[in-house]
C-alpha atoms as a PDB file:
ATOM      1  CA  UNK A   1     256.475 179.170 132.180  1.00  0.00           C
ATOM      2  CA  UNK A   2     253.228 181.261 130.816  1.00  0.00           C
ATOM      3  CA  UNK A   3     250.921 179.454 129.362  1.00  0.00           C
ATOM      4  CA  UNK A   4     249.546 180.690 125.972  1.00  0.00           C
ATOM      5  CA  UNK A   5     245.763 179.095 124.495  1.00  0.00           C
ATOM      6  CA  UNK A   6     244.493 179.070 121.363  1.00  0.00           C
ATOM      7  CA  UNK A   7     241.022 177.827 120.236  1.00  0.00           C
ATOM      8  CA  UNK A   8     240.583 176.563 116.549  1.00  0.00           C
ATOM      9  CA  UNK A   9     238.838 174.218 114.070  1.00  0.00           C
ATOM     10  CA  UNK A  10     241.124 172.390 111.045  1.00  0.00           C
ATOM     11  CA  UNK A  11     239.357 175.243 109.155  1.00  0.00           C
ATOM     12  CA  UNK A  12     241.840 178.173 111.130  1.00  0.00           C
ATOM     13  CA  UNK A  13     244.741 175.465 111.441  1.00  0.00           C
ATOM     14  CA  UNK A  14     246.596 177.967 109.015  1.00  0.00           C
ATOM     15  CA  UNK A  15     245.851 180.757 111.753  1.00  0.00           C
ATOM     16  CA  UNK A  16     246.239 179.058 114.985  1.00  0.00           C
ATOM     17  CA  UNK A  17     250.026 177.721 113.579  1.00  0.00           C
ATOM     18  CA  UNK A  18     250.557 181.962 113.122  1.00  0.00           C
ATOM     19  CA  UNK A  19     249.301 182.815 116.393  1.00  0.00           C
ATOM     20  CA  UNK A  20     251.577 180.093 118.017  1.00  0.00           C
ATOM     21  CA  UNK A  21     254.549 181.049 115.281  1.00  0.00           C
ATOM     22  CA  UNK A  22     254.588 184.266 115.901  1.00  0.00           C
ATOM     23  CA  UNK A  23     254.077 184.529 119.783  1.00  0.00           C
ATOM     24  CA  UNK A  24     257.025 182.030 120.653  1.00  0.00           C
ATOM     25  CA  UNK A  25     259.058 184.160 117.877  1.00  0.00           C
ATOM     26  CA  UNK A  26     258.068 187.002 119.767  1.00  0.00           C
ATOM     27  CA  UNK A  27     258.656 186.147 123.633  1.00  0.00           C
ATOM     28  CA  UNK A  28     260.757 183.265 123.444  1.00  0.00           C
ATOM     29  CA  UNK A  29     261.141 180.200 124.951  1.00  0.00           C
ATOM     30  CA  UNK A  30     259.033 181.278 128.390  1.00  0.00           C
ATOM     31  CA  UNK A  31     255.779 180.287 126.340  1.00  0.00           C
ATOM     32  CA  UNK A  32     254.245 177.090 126.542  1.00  0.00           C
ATOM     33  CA  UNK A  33     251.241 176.266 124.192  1.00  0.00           C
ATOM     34  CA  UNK A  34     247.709 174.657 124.099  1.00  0.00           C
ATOM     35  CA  UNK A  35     245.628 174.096 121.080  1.00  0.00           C
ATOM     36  CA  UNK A  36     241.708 173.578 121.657  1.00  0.00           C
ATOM     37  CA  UNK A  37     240.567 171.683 118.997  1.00  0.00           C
ATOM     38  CA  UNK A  38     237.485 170.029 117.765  1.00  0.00           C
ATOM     39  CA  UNK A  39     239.807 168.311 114.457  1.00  0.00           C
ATOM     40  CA  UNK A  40     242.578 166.745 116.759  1.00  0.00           C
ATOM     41  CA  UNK A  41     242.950 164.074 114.060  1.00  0.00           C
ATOM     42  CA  UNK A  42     242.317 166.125 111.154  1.00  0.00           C
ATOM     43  CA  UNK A  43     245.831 166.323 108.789  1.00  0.00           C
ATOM     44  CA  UNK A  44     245.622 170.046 109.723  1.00  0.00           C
ATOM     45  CA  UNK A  45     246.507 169.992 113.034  1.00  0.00           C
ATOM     46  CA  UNK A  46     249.079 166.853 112.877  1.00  0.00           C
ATOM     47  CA  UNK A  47     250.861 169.737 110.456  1.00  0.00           C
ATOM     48  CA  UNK A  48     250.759 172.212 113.716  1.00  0.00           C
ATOM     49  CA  UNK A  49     251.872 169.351 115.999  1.00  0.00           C
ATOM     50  CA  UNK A  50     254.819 168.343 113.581  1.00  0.00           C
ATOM     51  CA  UNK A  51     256.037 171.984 112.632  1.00  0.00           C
ATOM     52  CA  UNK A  52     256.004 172.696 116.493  1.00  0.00           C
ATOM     53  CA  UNK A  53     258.344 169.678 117.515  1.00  0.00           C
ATOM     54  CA  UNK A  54     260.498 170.663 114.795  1.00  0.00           C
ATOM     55  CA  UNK A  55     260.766 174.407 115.791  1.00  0.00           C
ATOM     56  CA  UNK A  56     260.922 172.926 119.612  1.00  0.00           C
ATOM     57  CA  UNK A  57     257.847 174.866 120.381  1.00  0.00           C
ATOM     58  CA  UNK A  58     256.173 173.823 123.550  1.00  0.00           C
ATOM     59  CA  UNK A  59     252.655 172.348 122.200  1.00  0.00           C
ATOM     60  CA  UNK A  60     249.284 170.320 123.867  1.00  0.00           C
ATOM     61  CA  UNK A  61     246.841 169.269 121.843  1.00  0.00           C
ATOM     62  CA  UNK A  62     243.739 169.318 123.963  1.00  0.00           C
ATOM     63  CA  UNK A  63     240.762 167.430 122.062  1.00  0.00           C
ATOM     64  CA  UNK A  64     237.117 168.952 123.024  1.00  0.00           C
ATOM     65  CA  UNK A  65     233.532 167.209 122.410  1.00  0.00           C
ATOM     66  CA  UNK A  66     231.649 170.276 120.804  1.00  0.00           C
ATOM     67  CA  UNK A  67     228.466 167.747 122.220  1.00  0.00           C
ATOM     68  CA  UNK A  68     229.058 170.105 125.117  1.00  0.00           C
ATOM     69  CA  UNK A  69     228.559 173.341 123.137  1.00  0.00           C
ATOM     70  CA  UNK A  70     226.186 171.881 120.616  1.00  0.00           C
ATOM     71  CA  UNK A  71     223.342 173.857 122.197  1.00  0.00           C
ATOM     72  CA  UNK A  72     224.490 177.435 121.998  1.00  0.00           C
ATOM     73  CA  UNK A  73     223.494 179.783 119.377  1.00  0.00           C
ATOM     74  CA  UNK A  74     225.718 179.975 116.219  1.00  0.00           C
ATOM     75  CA  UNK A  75     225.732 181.744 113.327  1.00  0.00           C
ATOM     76  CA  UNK A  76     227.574 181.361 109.868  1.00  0.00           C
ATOM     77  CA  UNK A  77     230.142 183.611 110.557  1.00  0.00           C
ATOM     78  CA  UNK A  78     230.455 182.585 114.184  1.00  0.00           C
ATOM     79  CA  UNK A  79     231.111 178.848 114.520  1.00  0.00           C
ATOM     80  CA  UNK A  80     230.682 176.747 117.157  1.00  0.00           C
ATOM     81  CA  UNK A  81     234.087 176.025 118.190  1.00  0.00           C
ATOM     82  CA  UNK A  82     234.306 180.133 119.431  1.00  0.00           C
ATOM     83  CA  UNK A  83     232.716 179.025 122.108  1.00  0.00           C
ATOM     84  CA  UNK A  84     236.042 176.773 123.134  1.00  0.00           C
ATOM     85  CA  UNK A  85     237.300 179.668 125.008  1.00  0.00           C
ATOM     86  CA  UNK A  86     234.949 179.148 128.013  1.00  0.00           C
ATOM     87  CA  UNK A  87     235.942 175.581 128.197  1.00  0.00           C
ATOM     88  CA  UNK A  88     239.463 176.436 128.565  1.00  0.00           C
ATOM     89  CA  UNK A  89     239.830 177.232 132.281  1.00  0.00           C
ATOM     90  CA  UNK A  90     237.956 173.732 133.424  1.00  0.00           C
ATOM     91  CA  UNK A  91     239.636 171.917 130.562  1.00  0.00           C
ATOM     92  CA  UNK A  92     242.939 172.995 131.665  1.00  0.00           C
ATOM     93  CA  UNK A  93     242.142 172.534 135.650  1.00  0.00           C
ATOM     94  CA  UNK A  94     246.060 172.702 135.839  1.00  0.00           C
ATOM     95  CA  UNK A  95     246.201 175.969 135.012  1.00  0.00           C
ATOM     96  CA  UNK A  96     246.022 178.955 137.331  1.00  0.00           C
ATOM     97  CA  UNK A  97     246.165 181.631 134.807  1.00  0.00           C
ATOM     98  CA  UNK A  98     246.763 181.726 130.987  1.00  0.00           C
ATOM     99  CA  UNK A  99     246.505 184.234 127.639  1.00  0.00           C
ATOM    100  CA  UNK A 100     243.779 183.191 125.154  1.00  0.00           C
ATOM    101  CA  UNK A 101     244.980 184.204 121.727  1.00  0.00           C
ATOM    102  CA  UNK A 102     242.511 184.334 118.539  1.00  0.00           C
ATOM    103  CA  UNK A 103     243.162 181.880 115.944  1.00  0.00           C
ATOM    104  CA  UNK A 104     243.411 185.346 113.538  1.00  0.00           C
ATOM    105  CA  UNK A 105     246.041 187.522 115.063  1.00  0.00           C
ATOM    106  CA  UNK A 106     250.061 188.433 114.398  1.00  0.00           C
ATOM    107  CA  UNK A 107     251.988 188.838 117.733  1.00  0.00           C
ATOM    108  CA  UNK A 108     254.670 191.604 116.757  1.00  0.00           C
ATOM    109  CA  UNK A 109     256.059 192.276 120.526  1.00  0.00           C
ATOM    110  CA  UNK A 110     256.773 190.281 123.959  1.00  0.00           C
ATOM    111  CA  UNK A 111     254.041 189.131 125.568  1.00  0.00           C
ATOM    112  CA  UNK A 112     255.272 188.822 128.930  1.00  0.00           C
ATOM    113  CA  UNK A 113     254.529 192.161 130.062  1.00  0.00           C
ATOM    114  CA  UNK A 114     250.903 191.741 129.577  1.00  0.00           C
ATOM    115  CA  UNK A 115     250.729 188.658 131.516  1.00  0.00           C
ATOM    116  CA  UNK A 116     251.898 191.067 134.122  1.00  0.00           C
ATOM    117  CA  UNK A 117     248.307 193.018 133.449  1.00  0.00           C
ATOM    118  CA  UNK A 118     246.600 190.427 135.607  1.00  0.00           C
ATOM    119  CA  UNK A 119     246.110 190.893 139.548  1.00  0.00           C
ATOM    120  CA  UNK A 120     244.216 188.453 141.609  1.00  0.00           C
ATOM    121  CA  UNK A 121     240.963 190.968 142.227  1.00  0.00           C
ATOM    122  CA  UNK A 122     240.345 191.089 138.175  1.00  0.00           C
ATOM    123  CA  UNK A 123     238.590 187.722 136.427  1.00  0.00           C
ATOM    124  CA  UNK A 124     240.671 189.097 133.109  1.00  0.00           C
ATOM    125  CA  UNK A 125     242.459 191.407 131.312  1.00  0.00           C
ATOM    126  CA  UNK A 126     241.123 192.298 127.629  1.00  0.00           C
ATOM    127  CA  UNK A 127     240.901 195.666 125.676  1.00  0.00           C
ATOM    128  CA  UNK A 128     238.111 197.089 125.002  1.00  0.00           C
ATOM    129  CA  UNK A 129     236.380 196.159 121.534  1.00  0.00           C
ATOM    130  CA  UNK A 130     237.616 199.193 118.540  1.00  0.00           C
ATOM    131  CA  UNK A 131     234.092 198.747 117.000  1.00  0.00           C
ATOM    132  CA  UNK A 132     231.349 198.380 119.750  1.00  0.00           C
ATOM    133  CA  UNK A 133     228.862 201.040 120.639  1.00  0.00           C
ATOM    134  CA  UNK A 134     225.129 201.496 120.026  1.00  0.00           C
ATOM    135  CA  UNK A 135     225.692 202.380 115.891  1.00  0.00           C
ATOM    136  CA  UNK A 136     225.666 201.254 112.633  1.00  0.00           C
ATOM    137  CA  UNK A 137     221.710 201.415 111.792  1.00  0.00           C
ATOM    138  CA  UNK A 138     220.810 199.264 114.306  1.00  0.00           C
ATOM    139  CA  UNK A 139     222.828 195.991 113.345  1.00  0.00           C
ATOM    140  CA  UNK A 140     224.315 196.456 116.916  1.00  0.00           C
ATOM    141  CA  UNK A 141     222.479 196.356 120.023  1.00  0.00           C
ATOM    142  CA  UNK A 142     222.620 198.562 123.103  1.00  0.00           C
ATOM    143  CA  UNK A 143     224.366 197.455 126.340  1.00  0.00           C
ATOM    144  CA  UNK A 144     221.209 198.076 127.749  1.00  0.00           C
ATOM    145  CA  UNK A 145     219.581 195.165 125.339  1.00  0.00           C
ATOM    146  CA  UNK A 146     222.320 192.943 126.099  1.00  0.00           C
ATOM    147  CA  UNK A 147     222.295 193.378 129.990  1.00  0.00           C
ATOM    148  CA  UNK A 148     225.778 195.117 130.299  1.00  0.00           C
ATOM    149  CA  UNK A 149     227.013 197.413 132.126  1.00  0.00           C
ATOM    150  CA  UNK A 150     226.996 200.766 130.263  1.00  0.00           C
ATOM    151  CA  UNK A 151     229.825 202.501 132.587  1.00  0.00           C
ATOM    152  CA  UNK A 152     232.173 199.236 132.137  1.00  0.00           C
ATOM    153  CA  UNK A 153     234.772 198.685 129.590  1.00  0.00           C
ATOM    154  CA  UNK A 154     233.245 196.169 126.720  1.00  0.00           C
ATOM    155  CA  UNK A 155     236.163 194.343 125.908  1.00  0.00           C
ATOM    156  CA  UNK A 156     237.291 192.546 122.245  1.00  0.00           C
ATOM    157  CA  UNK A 157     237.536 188.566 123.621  1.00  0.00           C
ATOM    158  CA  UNK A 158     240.649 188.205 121.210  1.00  0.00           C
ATOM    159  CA  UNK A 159     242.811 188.829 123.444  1.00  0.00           C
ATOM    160  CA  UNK A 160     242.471 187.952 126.848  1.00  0.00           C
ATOM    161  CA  UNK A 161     244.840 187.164 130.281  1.00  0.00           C
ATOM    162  CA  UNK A 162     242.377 184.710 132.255  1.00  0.00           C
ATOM    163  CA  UNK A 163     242.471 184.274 135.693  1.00  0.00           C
ATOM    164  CA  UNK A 164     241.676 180.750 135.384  1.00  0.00           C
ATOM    165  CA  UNK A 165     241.665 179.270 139.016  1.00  0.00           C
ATOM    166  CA  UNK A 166     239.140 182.462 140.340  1.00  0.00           C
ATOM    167  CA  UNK A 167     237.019 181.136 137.095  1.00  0.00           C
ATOM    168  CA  UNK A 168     236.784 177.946 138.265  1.00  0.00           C
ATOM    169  CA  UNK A 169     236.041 178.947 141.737  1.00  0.00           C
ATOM    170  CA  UNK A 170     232.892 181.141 140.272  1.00  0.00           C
ATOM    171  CA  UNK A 171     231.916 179.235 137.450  1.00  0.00           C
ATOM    172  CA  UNK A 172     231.819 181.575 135.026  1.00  0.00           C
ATOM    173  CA  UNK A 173     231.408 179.027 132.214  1.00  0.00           C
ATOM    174  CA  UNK A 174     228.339 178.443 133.561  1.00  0.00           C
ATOM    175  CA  UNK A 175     227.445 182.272 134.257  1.00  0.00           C
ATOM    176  CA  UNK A 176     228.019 182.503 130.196  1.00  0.00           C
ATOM    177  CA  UNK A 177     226.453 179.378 129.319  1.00  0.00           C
ATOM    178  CA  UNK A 178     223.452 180.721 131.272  1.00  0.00           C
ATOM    179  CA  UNK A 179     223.704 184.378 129.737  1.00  0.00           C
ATOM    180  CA  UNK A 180     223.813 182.651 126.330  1.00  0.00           C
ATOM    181  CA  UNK A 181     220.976 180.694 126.924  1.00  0.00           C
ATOM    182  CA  UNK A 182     218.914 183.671 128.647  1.00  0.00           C
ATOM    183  CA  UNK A 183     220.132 186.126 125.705  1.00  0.00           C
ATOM    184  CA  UNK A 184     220.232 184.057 122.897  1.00  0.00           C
ATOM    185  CA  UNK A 185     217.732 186.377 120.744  1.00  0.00           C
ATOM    186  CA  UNK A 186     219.377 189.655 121.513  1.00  0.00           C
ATOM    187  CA  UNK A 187     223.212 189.065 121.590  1.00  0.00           C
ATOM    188  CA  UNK A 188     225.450 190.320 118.728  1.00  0.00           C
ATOM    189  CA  UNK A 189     228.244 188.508 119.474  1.00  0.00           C
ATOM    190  CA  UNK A 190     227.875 185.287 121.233  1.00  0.00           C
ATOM    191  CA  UNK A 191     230.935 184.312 123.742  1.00  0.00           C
ATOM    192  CA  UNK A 192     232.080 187.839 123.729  1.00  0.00           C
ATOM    193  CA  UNK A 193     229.005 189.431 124.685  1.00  0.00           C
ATOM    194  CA  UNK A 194     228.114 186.358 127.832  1.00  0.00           C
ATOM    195  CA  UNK A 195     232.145 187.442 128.691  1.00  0.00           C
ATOM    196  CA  UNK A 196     231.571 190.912 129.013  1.00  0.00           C
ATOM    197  CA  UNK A 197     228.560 190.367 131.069  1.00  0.00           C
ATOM    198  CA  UNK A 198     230.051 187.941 133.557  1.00  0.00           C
ATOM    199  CA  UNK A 199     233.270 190.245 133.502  1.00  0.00           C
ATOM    200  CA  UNK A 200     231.430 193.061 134.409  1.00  0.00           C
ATOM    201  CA  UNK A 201     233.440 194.887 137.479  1.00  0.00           C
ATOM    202  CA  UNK A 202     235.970 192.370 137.225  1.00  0.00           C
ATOM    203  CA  UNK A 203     238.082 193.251 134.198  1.00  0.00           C
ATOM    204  CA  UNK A 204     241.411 195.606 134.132  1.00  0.00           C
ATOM    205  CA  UNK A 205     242.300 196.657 130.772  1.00  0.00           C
ATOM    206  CA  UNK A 206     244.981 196.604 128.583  1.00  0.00           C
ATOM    207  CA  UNK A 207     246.380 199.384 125.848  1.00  0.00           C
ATOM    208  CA  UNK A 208     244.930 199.572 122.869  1.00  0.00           C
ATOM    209  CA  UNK A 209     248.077 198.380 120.829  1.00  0.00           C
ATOM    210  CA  UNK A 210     247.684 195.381 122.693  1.00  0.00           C
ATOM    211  CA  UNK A 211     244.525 193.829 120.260  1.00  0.00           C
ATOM    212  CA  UNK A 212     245.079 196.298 117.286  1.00  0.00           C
ATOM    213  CA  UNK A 213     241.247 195.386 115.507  1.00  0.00           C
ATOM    214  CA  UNK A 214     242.453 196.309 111.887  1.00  0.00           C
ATOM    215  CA  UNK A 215     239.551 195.361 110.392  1.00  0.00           C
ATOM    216  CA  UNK A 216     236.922 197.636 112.500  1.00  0.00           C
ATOM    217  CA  UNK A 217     239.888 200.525 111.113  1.00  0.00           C
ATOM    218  CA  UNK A 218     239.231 200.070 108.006  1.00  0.00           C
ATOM    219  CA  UNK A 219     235.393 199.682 108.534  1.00  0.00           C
ATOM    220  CA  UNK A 220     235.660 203.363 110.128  1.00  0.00           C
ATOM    221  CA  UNK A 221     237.966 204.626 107.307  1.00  0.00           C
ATOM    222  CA  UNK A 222     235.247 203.689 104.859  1.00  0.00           C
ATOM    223  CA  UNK A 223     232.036 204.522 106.589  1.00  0.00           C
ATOM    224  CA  UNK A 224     233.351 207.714 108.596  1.00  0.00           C
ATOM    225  CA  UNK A 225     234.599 207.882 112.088  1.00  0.00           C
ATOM    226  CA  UNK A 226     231.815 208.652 114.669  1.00  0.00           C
ATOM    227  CA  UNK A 227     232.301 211.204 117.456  1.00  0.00           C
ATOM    228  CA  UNK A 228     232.812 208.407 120.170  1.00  0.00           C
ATOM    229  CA  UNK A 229     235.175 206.707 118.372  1.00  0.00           C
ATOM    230  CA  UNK A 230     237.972 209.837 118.365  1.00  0.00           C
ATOM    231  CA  UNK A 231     239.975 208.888 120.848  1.00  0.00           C
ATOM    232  CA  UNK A 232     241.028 205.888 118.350  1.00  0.00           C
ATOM    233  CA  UNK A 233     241.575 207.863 115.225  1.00  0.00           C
ATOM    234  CA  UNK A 234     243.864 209.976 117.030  1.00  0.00           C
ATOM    235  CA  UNK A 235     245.912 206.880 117.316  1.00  0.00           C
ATOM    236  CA  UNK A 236     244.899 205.516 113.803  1.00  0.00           C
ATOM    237  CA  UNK A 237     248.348 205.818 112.598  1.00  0.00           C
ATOM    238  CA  UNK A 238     250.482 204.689 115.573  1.00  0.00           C
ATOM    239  CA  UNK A 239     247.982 201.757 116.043  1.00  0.00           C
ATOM    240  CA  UNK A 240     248.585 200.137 111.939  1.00  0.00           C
ATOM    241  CA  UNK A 241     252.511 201.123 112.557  1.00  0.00           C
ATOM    242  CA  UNK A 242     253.361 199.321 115.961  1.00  0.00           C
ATOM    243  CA  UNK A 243     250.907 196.925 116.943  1.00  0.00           C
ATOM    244  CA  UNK A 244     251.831 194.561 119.603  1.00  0.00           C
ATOM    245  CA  UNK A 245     249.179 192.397 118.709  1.00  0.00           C
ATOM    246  CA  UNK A 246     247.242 192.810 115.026  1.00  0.00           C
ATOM    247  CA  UNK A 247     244.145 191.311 115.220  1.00  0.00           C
ATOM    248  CA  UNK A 248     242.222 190.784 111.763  1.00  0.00           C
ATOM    249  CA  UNK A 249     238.755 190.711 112.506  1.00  0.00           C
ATOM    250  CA  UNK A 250     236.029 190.681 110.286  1.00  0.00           C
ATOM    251  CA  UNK A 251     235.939 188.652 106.619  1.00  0.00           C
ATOM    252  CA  UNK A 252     239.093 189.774 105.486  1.00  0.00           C
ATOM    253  CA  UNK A 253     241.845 186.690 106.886  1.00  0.00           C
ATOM    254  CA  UNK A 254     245.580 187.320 106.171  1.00  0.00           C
ATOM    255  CA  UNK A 255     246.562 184.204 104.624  1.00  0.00           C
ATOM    256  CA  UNK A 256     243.735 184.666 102.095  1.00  0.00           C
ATOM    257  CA  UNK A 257     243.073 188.145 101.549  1.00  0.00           C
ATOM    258  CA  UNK A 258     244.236 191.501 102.617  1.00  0.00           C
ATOM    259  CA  UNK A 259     245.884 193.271  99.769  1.00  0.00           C
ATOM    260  CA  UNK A 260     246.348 197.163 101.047  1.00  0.00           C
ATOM    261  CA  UNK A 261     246.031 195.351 104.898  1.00  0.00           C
ATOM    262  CA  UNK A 262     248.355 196.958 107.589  1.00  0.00           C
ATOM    263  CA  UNK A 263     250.305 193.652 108.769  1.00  0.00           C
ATOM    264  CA  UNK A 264     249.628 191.268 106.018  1.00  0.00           C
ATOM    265  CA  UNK A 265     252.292 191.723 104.157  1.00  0.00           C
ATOM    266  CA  UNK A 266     254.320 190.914 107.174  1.00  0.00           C
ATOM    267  CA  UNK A 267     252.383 188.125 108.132  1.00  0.00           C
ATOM    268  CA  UNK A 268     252.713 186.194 104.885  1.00  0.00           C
ATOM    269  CA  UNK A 269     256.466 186.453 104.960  1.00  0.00           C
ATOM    270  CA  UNK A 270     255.909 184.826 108.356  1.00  0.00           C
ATOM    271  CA  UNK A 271     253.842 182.010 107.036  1.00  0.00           C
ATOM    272  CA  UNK A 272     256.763 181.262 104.799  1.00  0.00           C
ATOM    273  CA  UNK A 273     259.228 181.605 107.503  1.00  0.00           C
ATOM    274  CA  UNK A 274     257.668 179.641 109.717  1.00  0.00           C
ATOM    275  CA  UNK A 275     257.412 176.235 107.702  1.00  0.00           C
ATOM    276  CA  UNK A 276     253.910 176.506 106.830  1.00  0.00           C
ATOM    277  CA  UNK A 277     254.431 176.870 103.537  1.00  0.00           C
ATOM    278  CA  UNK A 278     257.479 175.134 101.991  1.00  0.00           C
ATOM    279  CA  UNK A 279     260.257 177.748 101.217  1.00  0.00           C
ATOM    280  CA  UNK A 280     260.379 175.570  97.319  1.00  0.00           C
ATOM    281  CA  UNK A 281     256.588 176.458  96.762  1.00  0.00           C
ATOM    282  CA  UNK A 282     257.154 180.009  98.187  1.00  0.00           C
ATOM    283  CA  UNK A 283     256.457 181.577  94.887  1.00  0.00           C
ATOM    284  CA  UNK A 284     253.332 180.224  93.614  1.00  0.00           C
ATOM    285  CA  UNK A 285     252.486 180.029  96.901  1.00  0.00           C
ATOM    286  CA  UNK A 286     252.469 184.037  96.716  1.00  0.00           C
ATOM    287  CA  UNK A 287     250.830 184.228  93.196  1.00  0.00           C
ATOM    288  CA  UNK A 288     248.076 182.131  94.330  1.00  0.00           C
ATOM    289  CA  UNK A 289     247.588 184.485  97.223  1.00  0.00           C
ATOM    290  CA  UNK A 290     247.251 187.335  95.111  1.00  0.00           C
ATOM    291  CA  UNK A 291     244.890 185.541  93.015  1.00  0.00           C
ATOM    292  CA  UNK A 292     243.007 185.219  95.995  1.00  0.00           C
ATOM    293  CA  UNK A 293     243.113 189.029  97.327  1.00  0.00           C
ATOM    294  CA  UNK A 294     242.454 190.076  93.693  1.00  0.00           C
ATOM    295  CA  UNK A 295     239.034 188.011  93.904  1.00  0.00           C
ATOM    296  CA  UNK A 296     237.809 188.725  97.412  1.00  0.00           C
ATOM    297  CA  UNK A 297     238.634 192.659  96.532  1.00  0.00           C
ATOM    298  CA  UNK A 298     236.822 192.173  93.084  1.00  0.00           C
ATOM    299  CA  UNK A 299     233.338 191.077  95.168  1.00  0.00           C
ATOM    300  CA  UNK A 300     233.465 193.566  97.812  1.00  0.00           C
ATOM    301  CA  UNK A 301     233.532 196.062  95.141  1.00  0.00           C
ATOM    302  CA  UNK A 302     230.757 194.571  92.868  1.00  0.00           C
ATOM    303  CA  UNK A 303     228.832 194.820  95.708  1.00  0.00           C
ATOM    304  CA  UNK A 304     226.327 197.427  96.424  1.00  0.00           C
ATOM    305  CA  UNK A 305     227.719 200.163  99.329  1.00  0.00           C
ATOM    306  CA  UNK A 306     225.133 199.267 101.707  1.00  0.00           C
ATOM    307  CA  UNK A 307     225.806 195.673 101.417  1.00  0.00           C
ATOM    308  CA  UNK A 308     229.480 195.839 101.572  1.00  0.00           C
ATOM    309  CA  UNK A 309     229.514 197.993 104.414  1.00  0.00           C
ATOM    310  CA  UNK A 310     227.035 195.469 106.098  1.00  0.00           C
ATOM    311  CA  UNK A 311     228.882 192.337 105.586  1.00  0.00           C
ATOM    312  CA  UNK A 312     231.613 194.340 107.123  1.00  0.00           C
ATOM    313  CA  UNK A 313     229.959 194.971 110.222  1.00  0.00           C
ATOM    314  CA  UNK A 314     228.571 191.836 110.983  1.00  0.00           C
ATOM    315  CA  UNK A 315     232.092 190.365 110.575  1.00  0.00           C
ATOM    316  CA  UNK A 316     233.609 192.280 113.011  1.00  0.00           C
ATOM    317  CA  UNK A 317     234.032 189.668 115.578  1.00  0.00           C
ATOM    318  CA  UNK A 318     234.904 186.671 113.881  1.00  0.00           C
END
């Protein structure tokens, strides 16, 4: 059996049920699951736990203390319980090697032949991050402020195959949690940055399709497509066609927003299909939705260029 974990307050309860939904959909019954979650007994996730027995989905609820977090640096966008992911591995000591999904994502393919990424010299498999590089009028820093390697791949931490018993065996949660603590005044983006750092020389990656980023897409579409970043345009159209994985970082979350989104419309018939909503409340279910889009599309566009295209940076990780 591979294991599959997924990280998520009651607040992304909606998302993690997708990621779970649409992964078993996708691969089958060789997936098992495990929810990290700081709302075990939150209504939210007894709703995951229930739809899961009834769609016989393989599910552990694994309760976390953020008290053992509580000290790293957060930001609004960027909650505490991102930081979940580098509990995993000791939380799960059973575990010798497992995919960490993002609470945000649609799986559209079989996952099994990424598992198959993973070889016992590599710490992880990711792919690297659509958006980063040293741009964007300094709202990003360099690799050389954040102490990475500037030859290595900087991966997206969406999406990752963990090689969780050679984690344990060199603590990397503590390499991070040290990183974090070290960094705290220069990083960007919290757990993904201390990842990439610890990572460093140790990663194999994945193809591109495999954590499609639609929202740093869209940010290029908008703002213009920088000379580093043409290697990814010329697969711009493939990439919002036949994702394996769509990933929706940044602000813009399916089951809320998303209106001319590659993969959304797709990924609200799949709420519906998979229980979440109630196939009786399916329609104003859908009107509500659009509500919704129509409002969060209404204030991006009331809001001055410079500030739209800001907010849309600084959400690219969440």
């Amino acid at each position: 059996m591979n294991e599959v974990v997924i990280c998520a307050d009651p607040r992304f309860a909606v998302g993690a049920w997708m990621a779970i939904w649409s992964a078993f959909q996708s691969s089958g019954q060789s997936l098992s699951f495990n929810l990290l979650t700081t709302g075990a007994d939150t209504a939210p996730i007894h709703k995951i736990q229930r739809l899961a027995k009834q769609a016989g989905i393989p599910l552990s609820i694994v309760p976390v203390d953020t008290r053992l977090i509580d000290h790293l640096p957060t930001t609004s966008r960027l909650p505490i319980h991102m930081y979940l992911r580098l509990l995993a591995p000791g939380l799960l000591g059973q575990l010798d090697r497992f995919l960490y999904l993002d609470a945000d994502l649609l799986v559209r393919s079989s996952l099994l032949p990424l598992f198959a990424h993973l070889t016992e010299d590599k710490l992880a498999v990711g792919v690297r991050d659509y958006y980063y590089s040293d741009i964007a009028h300094g709202l990003k820093k360099t690799y050389r402020e954040l102490g990475l390697d500037p030859n290595g791949p900087y991966v997206n931490s969406g999406v990752l195959v963990i090689n969780a018993r050679r984690w344990r065996d060199e603590d990397v949660t503590t390499q991070a949690v040290n990183y974090l603590q070290q960094n705290r005044a220069t990083i960007a983006h919290p757990d993904q940055d201390a990842l990439n750092a610890v990572f460093s020389g140790k990663l194999a990656e994945a193809d591109l399709a495999w954590n499609v980023q639609v929202g740093a897409i869209r940010f290029f579409d908008r703002a213009g497509w920088p000379e580093e970043q043409m290697h990814l345009k010329l697969r711009r159209a493939e990439l919002l066609s036949q994702a394996k994985i769509a990933h929706f970082i940044g602000p813009c979350k399916p089951w809320r927003d998303g209106l001319r989104v590659a993969y959304v419309k797709e990924y609200r018939k799949m709420i519906i299909a998979s229980g979440w909503i109630p196939k009786w409340w399916a329609g104003p279910w859908t009107v509500s939705w659009l509500f919704s889009a129509l409002r969060h599309a209404w204030r991006r566009r009331s809001q001055p260029s410079g500030k739209a295209i800001a907010t849309s940076v600084v959400g690219q990780a969440s």
